[in-house]
N, C-alpha and C. Protein backbone atom coordinates (compact mmCIF):
# COMPACT_ATOMS: atom_id res chain seq x y z
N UNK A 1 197.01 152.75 -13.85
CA UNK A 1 196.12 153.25 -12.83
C UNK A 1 196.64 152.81 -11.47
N UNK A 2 196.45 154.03 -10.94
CA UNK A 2 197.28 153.35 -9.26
C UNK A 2 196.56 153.14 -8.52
N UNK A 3 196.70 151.91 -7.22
CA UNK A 3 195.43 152.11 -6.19
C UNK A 3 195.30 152.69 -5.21
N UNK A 4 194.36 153.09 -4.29
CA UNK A 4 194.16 154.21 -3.22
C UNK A 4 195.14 154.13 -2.08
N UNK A 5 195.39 154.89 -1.91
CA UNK A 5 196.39 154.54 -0.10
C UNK A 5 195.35 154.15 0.76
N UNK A 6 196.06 153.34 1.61
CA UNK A 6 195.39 152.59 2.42
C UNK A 6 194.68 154.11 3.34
N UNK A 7 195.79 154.72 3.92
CA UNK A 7 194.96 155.88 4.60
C UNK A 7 194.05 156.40 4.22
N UNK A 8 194.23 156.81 2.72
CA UNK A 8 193.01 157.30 2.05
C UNK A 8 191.58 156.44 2.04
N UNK A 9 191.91 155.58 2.23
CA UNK A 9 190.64 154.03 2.50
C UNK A 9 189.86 154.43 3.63
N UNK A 10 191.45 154.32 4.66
CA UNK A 10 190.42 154.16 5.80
C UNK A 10 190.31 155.56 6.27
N UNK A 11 190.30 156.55 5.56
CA UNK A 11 189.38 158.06 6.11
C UNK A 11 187.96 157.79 5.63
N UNK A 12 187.84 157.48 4.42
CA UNK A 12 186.31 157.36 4.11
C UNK A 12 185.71 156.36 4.96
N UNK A 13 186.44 155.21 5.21
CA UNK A 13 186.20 153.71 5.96
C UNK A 13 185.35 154.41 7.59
N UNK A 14 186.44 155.42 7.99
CA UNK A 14 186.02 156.20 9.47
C UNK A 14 185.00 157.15 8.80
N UNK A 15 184.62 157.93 8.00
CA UNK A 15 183.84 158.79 7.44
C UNK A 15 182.41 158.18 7.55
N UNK A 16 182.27 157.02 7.28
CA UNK A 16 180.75 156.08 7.22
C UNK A 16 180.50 155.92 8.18
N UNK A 17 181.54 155.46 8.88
CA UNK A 17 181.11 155.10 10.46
C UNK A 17 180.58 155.75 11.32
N UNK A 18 181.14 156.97 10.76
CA UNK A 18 180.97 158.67 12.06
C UNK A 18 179.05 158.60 11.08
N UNK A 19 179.17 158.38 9.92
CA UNK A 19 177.62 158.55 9.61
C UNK A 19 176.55 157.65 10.49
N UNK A 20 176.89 156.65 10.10
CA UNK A 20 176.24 155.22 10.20
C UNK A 20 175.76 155.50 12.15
N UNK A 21 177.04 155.63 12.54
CA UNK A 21 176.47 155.60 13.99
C UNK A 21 175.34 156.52 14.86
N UNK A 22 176.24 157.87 13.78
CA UNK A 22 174.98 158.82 14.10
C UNK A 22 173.57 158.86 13.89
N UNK A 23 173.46 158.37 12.50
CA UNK A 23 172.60 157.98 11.87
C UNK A 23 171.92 159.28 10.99
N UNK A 24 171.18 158.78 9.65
CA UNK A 24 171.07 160.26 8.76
C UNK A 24 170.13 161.16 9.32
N UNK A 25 169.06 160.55 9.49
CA UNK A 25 167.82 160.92 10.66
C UNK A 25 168.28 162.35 11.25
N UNK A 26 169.45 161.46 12.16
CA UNK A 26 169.91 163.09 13.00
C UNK A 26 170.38 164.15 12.87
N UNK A 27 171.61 163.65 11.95
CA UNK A 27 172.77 164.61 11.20
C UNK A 27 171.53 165.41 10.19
N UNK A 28 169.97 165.27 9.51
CA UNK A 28 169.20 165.99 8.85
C UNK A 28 168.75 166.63 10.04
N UNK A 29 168.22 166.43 10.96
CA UNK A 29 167.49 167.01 11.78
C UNK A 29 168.70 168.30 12.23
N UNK A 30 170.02 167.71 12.88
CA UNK A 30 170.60 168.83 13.45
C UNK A 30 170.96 169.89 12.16
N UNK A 31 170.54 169.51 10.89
CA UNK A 31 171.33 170.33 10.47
C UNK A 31 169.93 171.17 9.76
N UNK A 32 168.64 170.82 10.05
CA UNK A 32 167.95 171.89 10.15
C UNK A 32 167.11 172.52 10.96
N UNK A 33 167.63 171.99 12.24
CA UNK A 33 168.08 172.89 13.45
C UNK A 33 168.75 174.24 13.11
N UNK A 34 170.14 173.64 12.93
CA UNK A 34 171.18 174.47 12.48
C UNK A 34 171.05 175.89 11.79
N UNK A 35 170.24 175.58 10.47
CA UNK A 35 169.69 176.61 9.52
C UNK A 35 168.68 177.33 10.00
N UNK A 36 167.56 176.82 10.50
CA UNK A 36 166.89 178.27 11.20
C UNK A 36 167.50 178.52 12.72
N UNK A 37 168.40 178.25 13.34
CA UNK A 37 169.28 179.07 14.19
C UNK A 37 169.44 180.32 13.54
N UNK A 38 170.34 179.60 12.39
CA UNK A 38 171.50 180.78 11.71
C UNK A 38 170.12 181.83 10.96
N UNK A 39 169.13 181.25 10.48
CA UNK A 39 167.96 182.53 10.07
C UNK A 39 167.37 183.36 10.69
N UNK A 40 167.10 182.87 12.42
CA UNK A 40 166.40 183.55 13.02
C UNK A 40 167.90 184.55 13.93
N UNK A 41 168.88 184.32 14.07
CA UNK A 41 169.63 185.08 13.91
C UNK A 41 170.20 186.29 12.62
N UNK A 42 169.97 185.54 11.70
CA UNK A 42 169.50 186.84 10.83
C UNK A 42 169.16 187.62 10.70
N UNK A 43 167.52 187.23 11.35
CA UNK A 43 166.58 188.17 11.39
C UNK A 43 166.85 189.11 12.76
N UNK A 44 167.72 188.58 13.69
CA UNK A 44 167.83 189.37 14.68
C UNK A 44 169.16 190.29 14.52
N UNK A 45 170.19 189.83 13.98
CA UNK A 45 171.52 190.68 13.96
C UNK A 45 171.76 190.99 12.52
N UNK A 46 171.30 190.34 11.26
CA UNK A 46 172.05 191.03 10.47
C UNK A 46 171.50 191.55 9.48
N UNK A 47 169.66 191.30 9.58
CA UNK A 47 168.90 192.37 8.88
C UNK A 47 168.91 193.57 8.85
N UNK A 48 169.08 194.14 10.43
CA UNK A 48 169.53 195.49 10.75
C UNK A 48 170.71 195.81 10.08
N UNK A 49 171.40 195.89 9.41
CA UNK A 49 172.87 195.99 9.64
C UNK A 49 172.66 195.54 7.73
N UNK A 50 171.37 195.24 6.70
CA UNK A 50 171.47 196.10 5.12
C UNK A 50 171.41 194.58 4.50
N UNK A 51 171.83 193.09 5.35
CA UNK A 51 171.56 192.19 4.84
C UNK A 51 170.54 191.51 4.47
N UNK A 52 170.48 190.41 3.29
CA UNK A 52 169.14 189.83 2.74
C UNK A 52 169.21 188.66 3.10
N UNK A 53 168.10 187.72 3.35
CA UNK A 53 168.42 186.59 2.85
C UNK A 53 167.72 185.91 1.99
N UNK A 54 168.33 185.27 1.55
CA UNK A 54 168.53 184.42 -0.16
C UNK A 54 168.01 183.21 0.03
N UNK A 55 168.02 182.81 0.93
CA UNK A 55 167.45 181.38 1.26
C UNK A 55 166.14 181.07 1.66
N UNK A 56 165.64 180.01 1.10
CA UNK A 56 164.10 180.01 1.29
C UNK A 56 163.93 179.46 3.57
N UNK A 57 162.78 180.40 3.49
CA UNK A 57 162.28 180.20 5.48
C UNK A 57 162.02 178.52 5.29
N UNK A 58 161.43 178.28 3.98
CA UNK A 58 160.91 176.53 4.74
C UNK A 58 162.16 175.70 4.33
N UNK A 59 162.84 174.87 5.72
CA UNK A 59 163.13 173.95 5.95
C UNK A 59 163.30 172.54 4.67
N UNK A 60 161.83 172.64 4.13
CA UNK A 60 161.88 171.41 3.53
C UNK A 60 162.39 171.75 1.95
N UNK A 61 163.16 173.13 1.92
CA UNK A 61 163.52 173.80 0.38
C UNK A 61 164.46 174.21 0.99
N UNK A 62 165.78 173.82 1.60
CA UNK A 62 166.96 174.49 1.97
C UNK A 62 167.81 172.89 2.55
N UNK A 63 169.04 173.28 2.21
CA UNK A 63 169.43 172.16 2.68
C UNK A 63 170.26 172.49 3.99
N UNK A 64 171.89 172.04 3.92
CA UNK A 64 172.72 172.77 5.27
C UNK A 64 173.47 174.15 5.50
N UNK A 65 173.07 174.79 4.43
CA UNK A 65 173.58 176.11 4.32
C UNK A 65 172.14 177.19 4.25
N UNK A 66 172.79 178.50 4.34
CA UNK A 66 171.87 179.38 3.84
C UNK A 66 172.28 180.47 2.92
N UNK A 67 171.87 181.14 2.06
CA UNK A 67 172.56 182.50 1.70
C UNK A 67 172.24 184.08 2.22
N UNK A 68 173.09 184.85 2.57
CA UNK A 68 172.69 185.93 2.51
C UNK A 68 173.55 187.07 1.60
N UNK A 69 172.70 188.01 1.12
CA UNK A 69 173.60 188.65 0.93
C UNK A 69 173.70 190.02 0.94
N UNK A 70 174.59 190.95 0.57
CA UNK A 70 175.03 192.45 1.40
C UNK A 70 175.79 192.87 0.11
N UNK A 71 176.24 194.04 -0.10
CA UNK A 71 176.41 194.75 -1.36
C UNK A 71 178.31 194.97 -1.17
N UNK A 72 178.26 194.89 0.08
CA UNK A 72 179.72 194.41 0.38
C UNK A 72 180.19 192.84 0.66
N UNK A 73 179.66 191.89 -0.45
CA UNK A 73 179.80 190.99 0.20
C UNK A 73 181.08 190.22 0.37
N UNK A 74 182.07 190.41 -0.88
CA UNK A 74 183.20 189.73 -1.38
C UNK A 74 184.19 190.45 -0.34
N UNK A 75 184.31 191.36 0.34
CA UNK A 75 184.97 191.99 1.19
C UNK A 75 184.93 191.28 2.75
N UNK A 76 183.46 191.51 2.82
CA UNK A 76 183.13 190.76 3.94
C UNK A 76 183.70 188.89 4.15
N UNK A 77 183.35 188.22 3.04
CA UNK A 77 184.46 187.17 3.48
C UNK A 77 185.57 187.01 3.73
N UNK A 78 186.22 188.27 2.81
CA UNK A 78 187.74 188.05 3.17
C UNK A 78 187.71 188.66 4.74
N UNK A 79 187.41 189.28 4.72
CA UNK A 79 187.57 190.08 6.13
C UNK A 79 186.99 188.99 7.47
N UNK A 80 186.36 188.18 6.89
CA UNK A 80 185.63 187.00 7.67
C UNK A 80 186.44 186.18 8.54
N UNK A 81 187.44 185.79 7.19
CA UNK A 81 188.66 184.75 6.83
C UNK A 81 189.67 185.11 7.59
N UNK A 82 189.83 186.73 7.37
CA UNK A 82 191.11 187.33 7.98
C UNK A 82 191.18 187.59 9.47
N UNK A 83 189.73 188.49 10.04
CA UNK A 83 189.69 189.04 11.27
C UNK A 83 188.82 188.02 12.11
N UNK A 84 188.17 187.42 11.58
CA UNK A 84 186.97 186.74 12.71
C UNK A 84 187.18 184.90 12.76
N UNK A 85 187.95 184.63 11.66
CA UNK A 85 187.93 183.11 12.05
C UNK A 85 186.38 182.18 11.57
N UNK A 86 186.19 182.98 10.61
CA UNK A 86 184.90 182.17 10.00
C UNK A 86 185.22 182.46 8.54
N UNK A 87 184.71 181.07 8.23
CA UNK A 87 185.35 180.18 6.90
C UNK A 87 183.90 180.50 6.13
N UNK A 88 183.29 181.82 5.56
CA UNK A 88 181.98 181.82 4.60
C UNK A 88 182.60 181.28 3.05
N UNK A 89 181.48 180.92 2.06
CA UNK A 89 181.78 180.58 0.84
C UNK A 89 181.02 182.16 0.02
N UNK A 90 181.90 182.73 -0.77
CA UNK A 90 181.32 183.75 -1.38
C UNK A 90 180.76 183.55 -2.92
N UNK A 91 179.79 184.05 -3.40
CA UNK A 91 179.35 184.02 -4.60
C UNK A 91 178.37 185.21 -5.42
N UNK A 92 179.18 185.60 -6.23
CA UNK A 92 179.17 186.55 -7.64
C UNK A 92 177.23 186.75 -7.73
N UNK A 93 176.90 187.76 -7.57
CA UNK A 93 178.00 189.17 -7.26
C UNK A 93 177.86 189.34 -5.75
N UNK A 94 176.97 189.25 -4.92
CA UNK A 94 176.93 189.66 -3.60
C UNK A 94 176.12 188.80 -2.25
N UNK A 95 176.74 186.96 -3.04
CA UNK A 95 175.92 186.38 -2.04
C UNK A 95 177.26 185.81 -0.81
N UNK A 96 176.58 185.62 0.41
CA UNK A 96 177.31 185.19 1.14
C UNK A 96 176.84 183.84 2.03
N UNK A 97 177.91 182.14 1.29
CA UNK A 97 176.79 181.38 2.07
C UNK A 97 177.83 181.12 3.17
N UNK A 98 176.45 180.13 4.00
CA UNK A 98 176.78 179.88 5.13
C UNK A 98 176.51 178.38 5.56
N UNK A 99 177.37 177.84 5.85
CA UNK A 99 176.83 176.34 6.26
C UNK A 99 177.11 175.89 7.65
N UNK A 100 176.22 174.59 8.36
CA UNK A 100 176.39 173.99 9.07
C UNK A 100 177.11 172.53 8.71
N UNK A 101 177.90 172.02 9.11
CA UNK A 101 178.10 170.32 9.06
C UNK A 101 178.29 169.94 10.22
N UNK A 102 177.35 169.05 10.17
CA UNK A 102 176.12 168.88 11.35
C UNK A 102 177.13 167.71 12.19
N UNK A 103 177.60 167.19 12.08
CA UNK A 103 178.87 166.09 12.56
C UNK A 103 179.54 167.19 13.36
N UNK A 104 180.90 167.57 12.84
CA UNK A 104 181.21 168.34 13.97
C UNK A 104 181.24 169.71 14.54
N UNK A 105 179.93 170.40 13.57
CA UNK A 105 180.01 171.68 14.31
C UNK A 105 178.77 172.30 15.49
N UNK A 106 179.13 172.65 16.33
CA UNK A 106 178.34 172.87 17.48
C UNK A 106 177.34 174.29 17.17
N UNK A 107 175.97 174.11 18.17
CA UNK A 107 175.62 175.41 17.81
C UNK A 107 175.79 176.41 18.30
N UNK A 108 176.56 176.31 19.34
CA UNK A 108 177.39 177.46 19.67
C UNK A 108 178.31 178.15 18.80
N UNK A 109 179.24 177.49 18.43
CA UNK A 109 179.51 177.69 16.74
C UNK A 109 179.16 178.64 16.41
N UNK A 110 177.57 177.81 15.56
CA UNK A 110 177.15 178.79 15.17
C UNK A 110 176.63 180.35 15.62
N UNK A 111 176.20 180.01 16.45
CA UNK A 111 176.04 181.22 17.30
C UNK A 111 177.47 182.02 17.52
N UNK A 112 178.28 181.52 17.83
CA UNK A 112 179.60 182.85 18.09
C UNK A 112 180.01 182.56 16.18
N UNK A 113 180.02 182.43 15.48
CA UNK A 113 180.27 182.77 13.92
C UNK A 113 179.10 184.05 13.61
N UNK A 114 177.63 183.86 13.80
CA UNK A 114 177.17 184.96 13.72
C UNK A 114 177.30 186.34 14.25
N UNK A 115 177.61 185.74 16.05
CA UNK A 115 178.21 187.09 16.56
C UNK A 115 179.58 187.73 15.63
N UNK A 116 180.30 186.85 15.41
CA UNK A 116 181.20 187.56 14.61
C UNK A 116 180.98 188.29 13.05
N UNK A 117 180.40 188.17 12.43
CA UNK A 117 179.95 188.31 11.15
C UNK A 117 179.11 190.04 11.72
N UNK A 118 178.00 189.73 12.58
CA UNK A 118 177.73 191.00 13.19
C UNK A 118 178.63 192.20 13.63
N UNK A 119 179.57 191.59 14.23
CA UNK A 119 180.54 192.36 15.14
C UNK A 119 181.48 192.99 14.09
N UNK A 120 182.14 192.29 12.93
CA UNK A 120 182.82 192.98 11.77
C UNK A 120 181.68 193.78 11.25
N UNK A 121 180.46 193.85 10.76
CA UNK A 121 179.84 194.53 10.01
C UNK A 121 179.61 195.73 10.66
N UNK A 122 179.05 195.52 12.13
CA UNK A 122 178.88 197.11 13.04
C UNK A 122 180.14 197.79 12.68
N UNK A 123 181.33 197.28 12.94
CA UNK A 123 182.65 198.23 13.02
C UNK A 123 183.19 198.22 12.00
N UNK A 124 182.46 197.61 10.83
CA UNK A 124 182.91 198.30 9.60
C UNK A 124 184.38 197.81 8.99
N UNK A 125 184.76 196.98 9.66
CA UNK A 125 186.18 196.54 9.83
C UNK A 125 186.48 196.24 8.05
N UNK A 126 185.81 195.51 7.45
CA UNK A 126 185.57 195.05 6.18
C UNK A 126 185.99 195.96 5.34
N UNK A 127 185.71 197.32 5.70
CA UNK A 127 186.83 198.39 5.12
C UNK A 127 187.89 198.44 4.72
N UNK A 128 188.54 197.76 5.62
CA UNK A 128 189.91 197.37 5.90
C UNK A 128 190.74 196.70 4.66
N UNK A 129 189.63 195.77 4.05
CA UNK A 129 190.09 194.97 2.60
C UNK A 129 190.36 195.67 1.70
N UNK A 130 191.69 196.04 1.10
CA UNK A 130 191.60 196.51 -0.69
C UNK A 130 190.86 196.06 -1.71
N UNK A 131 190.08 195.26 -1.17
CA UNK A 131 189.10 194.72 -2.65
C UNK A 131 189.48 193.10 -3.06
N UNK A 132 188.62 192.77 -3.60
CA UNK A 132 188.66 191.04 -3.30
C UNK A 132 187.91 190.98 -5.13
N UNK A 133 188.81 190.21 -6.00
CA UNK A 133 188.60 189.96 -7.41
C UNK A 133 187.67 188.61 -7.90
N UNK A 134 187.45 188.07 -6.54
CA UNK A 134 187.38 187.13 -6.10
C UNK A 134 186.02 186.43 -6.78
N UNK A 135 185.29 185.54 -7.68
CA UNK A 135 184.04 185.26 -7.54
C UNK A 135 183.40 184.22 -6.79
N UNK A 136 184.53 183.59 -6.52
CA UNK A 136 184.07 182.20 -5.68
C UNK A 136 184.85 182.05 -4.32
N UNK A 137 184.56 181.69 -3.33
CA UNK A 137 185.62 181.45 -2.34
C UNK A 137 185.74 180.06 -1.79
């Protein structure tokens, strides 16, 4: 059995710290902040536009992600991945999640990731994919 690299030590070693200082309190709070951002943007950009969402409205039954999903969905990530610079997790048959990590992502972020997710779906761009075999991403 071999032992850990020291680097490998001290990433988790810095990993606690970035917790500890922040404290959990906050990193929960921003990160359900975070989630009804990304819902009530939902409800504003991508309900129109054939999407569901999968994720429960209360807060205290959702953790840092949400799901939605669209009948094109496995396309739409790749096309996510490819044209817009947003990293979604896809799942069989047509969900599409979405997360915050509340450390270093801003909600602007989030906010320009939704604009983008909108902005491929209006223009259809997602077309563009030959098809994605894909069940997990």
């Amino acid at each position: 059995m071999e032992s850990p690299s020291i680097i490998g030590i001290r990433g988790v070693q810095i990993a606690f710290e970035m917790i500890a200082e922040a404290g959990i309190d906050v990193i929960a709070s921003k990160s359900a902040i975070g989630t009804q951002m990304m819902i009530d943007l939902y409800d504003e950009w991508l309900a129109p536009l054939g999407y569901t969402l999968l994720t429960s409205r209360n807060p205290k039954e959702r953790g840092g992600h949400i799901s939605i999903g669209h009948p094109e969905a496995a396309k739409i990530c790749v096309a996510l991945r490819k044209f817009a610079n947003v990293i979604p997790d896809f799942r069989t048959p047509s969900a599409i999640r979405l997360a915050i990590s509340p450390l270093p992502t801003s909600y602007v972020e989030v906010w320009d990731g939704f604009q983008r997710i909108r902005d491929l779906t209006e223009s259809r761009q997602y077309e563009e994919i030959e098809g994605s075999d894909s069940r997990v991403t």
